[in-house]
C-alpha atoms as a PDB file:
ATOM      1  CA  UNK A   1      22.041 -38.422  73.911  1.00  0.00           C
ATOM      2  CA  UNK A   2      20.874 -35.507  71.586  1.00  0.00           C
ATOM      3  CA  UNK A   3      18.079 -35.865  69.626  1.00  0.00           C
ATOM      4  CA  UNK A   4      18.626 -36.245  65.889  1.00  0.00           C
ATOM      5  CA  UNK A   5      17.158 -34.262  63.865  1.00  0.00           C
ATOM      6  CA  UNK A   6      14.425 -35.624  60.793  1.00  0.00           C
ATOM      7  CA  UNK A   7      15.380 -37.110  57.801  1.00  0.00           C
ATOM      8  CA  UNK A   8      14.816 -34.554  54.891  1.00  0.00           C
ATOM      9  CA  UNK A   9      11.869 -34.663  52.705  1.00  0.00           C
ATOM     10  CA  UNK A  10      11.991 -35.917  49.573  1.00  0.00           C
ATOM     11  CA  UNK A  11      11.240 -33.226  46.864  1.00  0.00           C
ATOM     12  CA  UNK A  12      11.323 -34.965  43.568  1.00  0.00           C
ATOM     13  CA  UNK A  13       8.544 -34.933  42.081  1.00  0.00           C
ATOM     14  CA  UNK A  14       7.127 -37.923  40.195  1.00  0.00           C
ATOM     15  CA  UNK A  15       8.163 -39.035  37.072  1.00  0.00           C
ATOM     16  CA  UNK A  16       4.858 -38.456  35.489  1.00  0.00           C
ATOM     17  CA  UNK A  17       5.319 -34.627  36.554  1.00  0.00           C
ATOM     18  CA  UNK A  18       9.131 -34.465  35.679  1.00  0.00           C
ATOM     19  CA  UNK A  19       7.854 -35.383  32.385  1.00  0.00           C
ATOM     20  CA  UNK A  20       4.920 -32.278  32.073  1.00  0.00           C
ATOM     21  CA  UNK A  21       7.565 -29.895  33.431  1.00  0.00           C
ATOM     22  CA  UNK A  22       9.296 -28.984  30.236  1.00  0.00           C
ATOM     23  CA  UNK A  23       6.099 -29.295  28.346  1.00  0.00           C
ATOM     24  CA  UNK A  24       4.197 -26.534  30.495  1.00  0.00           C
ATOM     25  CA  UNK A  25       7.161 -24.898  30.129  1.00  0.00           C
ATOM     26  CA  UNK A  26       7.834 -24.528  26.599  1.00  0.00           C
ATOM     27  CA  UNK A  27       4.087 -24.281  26.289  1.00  0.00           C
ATOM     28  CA  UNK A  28       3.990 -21.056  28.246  1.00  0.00           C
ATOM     29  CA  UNK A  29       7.361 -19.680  26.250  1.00  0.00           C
ATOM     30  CA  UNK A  30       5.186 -20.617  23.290  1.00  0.00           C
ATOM     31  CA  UNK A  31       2.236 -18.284  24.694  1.00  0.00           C
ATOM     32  CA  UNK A  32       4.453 -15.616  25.919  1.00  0.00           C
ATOM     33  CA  UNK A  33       6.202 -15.344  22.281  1.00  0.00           C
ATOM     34  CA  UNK A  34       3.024 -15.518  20.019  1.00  0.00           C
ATOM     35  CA  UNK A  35       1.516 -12.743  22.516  1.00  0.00           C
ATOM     36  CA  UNK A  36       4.952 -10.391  21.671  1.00  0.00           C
ATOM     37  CA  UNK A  37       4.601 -11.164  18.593  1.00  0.00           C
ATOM     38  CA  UNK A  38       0.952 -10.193  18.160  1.00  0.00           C
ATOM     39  CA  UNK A  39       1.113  -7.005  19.935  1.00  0.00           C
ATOM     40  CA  UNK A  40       4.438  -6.161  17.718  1.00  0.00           C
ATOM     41  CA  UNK A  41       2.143  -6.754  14.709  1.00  0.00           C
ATOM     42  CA  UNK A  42      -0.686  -4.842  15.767  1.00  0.00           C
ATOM     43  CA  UNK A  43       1.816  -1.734  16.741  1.00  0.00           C
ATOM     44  CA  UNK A  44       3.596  -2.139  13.729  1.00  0.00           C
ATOM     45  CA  UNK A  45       0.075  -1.564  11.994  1.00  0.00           C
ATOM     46  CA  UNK A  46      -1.187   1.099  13.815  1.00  0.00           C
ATOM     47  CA  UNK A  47       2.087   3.308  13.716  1.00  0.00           C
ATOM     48  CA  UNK A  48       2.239   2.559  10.002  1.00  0.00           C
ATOM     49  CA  UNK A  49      -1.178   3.356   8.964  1.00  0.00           C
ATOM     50  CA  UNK A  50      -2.078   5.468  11.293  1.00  0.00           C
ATOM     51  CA  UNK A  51      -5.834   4.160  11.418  1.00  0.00           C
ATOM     52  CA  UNK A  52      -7.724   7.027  13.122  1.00  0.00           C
ATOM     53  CA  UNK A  53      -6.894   8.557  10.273  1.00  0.00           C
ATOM     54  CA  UNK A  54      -7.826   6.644   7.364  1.00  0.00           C
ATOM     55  CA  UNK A  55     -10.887   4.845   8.632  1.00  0.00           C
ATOM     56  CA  UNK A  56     -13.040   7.227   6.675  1.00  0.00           C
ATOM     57  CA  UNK A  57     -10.958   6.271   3.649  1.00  0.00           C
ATOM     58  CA  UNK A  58     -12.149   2.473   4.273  1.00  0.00           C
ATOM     59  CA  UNK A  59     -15.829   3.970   4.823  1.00  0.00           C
ATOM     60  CA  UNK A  60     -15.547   5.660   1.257  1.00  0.00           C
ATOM     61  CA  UNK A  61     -14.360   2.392  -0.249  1.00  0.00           C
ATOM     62  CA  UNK A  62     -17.388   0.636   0.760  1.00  0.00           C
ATOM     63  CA  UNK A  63     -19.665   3.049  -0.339  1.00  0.00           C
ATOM     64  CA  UNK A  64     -18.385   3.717  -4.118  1.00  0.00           C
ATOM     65  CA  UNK A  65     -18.119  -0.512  -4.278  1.00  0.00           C
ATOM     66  CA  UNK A  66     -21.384  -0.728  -5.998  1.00  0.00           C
ATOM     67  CA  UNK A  67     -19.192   1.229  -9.049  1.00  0.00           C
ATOM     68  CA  UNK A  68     -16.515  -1.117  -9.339  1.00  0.00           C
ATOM     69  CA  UNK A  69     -17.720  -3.209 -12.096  1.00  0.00           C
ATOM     70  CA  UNK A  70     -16.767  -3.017 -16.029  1.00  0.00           C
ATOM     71  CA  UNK A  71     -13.714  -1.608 -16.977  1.00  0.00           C
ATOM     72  CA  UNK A  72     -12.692  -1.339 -13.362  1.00  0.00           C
ATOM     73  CA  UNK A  73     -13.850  -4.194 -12.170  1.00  0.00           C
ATOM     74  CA  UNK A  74     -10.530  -5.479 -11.160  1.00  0.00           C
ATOM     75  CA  UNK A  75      -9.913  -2.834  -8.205  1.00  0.00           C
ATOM     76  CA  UNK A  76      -9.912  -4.790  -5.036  1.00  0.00           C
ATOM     77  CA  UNK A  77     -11.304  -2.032  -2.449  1.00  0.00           C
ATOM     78  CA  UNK A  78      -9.696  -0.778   1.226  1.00  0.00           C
ATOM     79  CA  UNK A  79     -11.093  -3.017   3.972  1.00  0.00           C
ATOM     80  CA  UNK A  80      -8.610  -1.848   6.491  1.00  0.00           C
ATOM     81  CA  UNK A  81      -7.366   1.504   7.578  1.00  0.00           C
ATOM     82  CA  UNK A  82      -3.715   2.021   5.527  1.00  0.00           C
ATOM     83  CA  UNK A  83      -1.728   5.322   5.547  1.00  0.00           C
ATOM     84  CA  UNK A  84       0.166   4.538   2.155  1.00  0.00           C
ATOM     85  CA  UNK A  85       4.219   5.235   2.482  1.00  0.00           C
ATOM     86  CA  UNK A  86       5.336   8.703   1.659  1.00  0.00           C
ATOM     87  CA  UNK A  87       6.498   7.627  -1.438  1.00  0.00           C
ATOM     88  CA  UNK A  88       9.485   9.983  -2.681  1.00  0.00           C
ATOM     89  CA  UNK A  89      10.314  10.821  -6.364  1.00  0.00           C
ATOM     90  CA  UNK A  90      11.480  13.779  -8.488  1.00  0.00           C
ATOM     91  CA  UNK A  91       9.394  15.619 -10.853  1.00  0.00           C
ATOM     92  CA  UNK A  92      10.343  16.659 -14.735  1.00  0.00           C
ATOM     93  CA  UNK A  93      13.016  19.160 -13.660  1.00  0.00           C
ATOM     94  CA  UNK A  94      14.625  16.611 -11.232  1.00  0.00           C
ATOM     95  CA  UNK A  95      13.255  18.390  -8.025  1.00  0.00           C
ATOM     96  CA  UNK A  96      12.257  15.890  -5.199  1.00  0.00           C
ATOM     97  CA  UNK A  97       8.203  15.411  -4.762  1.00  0.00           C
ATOM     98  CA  UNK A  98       6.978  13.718  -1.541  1.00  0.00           C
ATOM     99  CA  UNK A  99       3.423  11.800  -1.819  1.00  0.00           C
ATOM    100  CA  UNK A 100       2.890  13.730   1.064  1.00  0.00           C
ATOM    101  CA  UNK A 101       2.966  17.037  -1.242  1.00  0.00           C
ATOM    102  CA  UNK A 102      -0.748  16.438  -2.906  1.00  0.00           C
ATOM    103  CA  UNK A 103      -2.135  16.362   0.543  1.00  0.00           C
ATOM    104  CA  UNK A 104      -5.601  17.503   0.172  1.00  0.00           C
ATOM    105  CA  UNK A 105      -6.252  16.562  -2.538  1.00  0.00           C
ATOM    106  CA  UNK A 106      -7.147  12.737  -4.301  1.00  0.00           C
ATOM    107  CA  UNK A 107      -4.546  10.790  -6.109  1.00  0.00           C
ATOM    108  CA  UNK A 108      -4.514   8.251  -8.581  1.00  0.00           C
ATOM    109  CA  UNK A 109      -1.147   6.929  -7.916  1.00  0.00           C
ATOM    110  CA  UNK A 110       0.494   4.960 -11.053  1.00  0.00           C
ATOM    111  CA  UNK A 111       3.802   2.997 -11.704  1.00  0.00           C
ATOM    112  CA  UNK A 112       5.017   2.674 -14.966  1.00  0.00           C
ATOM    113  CA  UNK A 113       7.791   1.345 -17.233  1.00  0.00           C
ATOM    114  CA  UNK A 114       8.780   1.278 -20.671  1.00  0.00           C
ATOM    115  CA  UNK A 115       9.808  -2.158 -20.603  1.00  0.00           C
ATOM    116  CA  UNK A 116       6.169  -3.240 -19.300  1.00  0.00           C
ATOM    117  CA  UNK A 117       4.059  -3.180 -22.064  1.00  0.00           C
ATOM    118  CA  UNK A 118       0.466  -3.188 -20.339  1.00  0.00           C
ATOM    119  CA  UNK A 119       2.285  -0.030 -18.855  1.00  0.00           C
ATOM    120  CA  UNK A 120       2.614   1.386 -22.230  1.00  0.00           C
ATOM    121  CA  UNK A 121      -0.537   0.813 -23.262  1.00  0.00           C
ATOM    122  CA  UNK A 122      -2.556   2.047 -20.291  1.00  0.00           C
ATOM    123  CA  UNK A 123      -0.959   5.611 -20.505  1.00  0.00           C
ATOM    124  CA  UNK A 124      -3.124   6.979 -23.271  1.00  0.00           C
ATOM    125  CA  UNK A 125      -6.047   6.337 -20.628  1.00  0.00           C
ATOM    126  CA  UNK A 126      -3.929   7.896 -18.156  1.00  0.00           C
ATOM    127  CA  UNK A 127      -3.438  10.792 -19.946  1.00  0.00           C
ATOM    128  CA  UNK A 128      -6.836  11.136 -20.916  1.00  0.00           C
ATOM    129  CA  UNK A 129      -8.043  10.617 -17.278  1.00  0.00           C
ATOM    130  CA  UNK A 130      -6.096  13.384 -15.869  1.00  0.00           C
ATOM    131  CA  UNK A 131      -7.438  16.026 -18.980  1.00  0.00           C
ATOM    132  CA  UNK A 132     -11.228  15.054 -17.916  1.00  0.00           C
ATOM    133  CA  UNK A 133     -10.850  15.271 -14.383  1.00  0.00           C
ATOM    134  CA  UNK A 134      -7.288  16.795 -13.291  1.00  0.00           C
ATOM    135  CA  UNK A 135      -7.143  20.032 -11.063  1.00  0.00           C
ATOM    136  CA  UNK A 136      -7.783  21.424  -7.664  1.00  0.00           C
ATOM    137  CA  UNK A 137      -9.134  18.075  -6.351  1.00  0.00           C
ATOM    138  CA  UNK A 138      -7.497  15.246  -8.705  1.00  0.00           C
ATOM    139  CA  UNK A 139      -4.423  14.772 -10.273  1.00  0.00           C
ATOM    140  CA  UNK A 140      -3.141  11.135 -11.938  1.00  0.00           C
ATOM    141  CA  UNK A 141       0.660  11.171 -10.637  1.00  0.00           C
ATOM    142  CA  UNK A 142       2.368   8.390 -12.771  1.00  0.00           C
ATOM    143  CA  UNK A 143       5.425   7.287 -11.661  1.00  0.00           C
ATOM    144  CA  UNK A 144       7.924   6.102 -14.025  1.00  0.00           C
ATOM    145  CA  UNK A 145      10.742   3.574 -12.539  1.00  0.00           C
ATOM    146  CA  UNK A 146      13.117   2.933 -15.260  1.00  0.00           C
ATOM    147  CA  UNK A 147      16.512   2.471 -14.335  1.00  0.00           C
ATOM    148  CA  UNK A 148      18.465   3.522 -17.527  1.00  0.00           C
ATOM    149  CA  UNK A 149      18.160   5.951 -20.020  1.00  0.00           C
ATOM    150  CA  UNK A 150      16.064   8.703 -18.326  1.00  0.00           C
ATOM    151  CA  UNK A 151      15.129  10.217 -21.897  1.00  0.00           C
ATOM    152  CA  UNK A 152      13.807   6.925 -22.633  1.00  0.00           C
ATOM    153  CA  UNK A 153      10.603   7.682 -20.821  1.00  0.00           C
ATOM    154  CA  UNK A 154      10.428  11.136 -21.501  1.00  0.00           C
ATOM    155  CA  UNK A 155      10.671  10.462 -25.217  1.00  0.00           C
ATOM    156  CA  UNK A 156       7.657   7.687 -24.912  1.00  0.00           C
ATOM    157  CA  UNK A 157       5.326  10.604 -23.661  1.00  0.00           C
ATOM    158  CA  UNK A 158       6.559  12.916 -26.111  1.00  0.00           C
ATOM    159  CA  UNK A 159       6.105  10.771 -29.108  1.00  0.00           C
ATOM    160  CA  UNK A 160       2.309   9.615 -27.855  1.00  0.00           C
ATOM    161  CA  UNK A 161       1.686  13.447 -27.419  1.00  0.00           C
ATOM    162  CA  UNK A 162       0.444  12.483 -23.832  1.00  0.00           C
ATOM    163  CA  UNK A 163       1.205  16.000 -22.472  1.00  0.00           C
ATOM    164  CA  UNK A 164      -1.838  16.247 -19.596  1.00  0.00           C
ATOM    165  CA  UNK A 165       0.505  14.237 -17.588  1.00  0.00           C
ATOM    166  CA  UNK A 166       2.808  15.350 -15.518  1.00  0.00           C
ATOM    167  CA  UNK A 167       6.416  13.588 -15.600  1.00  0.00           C
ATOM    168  CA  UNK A 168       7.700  11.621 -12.644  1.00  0.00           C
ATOM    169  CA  UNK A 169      10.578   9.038 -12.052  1.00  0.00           C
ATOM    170  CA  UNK A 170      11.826   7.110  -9.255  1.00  0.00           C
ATOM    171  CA  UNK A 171      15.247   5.747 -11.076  1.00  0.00           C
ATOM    172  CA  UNK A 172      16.037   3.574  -8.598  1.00  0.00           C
ATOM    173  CA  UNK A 173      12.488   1.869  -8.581  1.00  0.00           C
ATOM    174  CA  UNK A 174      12.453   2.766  -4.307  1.00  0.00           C
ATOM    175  CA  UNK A 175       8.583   3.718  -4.717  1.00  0.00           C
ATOM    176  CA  UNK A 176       7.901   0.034  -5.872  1.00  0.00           C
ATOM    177  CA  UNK A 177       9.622  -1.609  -3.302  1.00  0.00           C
ATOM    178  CA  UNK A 178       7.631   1.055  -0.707  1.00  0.00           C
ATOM    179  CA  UNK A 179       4.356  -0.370  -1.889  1.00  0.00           C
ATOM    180  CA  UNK A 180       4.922  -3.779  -2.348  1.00  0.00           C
ATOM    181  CA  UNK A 181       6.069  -3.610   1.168  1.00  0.00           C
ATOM    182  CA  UNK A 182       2.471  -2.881   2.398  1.00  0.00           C
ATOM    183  CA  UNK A 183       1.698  -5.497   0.476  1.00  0.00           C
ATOM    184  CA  UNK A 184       0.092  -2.782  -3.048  1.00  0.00           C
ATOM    185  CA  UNK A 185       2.619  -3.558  -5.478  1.00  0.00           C
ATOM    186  CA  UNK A 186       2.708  -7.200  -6.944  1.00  0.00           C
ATOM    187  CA  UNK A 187       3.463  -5.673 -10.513  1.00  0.00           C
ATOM    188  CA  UNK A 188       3.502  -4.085 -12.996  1.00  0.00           C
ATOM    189  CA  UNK A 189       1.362  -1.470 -13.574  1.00  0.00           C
ATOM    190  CA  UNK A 190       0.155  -0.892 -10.354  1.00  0.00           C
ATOM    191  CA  UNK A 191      -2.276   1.820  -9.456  1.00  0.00           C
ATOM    192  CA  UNK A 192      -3.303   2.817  -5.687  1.00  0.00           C
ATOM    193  CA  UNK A 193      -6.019   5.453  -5.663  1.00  0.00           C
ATOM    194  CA  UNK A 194      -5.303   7.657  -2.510  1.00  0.00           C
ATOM    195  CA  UNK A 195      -7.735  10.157  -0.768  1.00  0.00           C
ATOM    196  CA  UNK A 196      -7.136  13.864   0.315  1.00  0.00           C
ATOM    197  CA  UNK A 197      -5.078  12.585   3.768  1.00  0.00           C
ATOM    198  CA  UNK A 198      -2.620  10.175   2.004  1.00  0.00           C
ATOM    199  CA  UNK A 199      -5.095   6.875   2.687  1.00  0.00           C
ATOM    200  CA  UNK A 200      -5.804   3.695   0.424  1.00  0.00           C
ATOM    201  CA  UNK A 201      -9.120   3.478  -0.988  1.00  0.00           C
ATOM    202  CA  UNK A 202      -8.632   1.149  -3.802  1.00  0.00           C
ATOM    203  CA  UNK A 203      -5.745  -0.610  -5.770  1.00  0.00           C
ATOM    204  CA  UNK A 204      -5.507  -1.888  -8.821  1.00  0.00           C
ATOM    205  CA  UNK A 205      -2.727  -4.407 -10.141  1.00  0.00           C
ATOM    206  CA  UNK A 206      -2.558  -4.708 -13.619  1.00  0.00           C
ATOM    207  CA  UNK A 207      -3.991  -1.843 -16.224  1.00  0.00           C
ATOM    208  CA  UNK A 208      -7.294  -0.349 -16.509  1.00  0.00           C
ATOM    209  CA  UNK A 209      -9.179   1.726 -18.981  1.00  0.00           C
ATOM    210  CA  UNK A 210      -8.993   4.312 -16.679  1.00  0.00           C
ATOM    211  CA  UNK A 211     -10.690   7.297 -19.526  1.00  0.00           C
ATOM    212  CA  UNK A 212     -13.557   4.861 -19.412  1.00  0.00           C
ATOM    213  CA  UNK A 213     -17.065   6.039 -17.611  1.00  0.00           C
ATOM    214  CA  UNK A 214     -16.930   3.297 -15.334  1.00  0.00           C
ATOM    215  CA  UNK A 215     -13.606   4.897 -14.219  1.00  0.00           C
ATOM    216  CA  UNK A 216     -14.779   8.188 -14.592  1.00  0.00           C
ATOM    217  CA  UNK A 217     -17.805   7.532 -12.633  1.00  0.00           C
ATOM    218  CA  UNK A 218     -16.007   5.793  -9.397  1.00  0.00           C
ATOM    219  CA  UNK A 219     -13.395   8.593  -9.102  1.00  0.00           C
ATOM    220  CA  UNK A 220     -16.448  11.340  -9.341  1.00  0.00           C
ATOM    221  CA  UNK A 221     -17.573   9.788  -6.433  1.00  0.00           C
ATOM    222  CA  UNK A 222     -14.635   9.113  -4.068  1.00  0.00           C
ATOM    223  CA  UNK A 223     -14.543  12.940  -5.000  1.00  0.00           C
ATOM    224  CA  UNK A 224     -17.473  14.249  -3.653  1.00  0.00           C
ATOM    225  CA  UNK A 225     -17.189  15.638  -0.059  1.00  0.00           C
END
């Protein structure tokens, strides 16, 4: 009579183990999603702000922080490398201007409005900032974003005789969103002082007495080579 061949094995595991199975499972899933995840991040950084870059922009911050006191006191400096967004916008004769355009040289980077009145009231300093130290190596580019009545604006500066400045708009308010999707633009006024490769060295939210010396003084030295 043949020989039979052996019962088969029995493969299920224990209950205990049935139980761990998903767990372990999900667990790892878990891992394997918060590791994508991180390394998105981190490549979404680095291809945004392009850190090689603007690391000396960081280094600059934290030597001028000893200046940020008085009238400026409120600037919270660059801790970590940020290329800011090529912000676009047209000048006075409606010609498009690129952030990207003042490239070599530093920026003081402002957003105004009409309808924001610590706006209004920080533009004299503005004004006066860019007449002391506006040229070759500095300019204050204020950016106005109202979204009606383009003359508005224009007429604001005319009527303050604040004529150092030079006029810029962004209508449709794009250059606000840009910012305050690197996380520099909570409100309004915001300021973003930029260095001669397009980097963040300091922000500001809220205005500033920007003709002050303590202003004076800080952007003197983010200046110097």
């Amino acid at each position: 009579m043949p020989e039979l061949p052996p019962p088969p094995r029995d493969v299920t595991p224990p209950r205990a183990a049935t139980r761990r199975m998903p767990l372990a499972i999900g667990a790892a899933l878990i891992g394997v999603a918060i590791g994508s995840a991180v390394l998105y991040a981190t490549g979404g950084l680095n291809r945004r702000t392009g850190d090689a870059a603007c690391r000396p922009a960081v280094e600059l911050a934290r030597k001028i922080a000893p200046l940020v006191h008085g009238e400026v006191a409120a600037l919270t400096m660059a801790t970590a490398p940020l290329r800011l967004p090529d912000l676009a916008f047209d000048d006075a004769g409606g010609q498009p201007k690129k952030l990207s355009d003042w490239r070599g040289r530093m920026v003081l980077v402002n957003l105004w409005a009409t309808w924001c009145v610590p706006c209004r009231k920080e533009m004299p300093a503005l004004d006066e900032l860019q007449a002391k130290l506006g040229g070759a190596d500095f300019e204050v580019v204020a950016i106005n974003i109202d979204t009606r009545d383009p003359e508005k604006p224009k007429n604001f500066l005319k009527d303050g005789n604040l004529t150092r400045l030079g006029y810029f708009s962004d209508p449709k308010a794009k250059v606000f969103q840009d910012l305050k999707a690197v996380g520099r633009a909570l409100g309004m006024p915001t300021s973003v002082l930029v260095d001669r490769q397009g980097c963040e060295i300091a922000t500001l939210a809220g205005p500033a007495e920007w003709a002050s010396d303590d202003a004076v003084k800080l952007i003197k030295a983010a200046m110097k080579p």
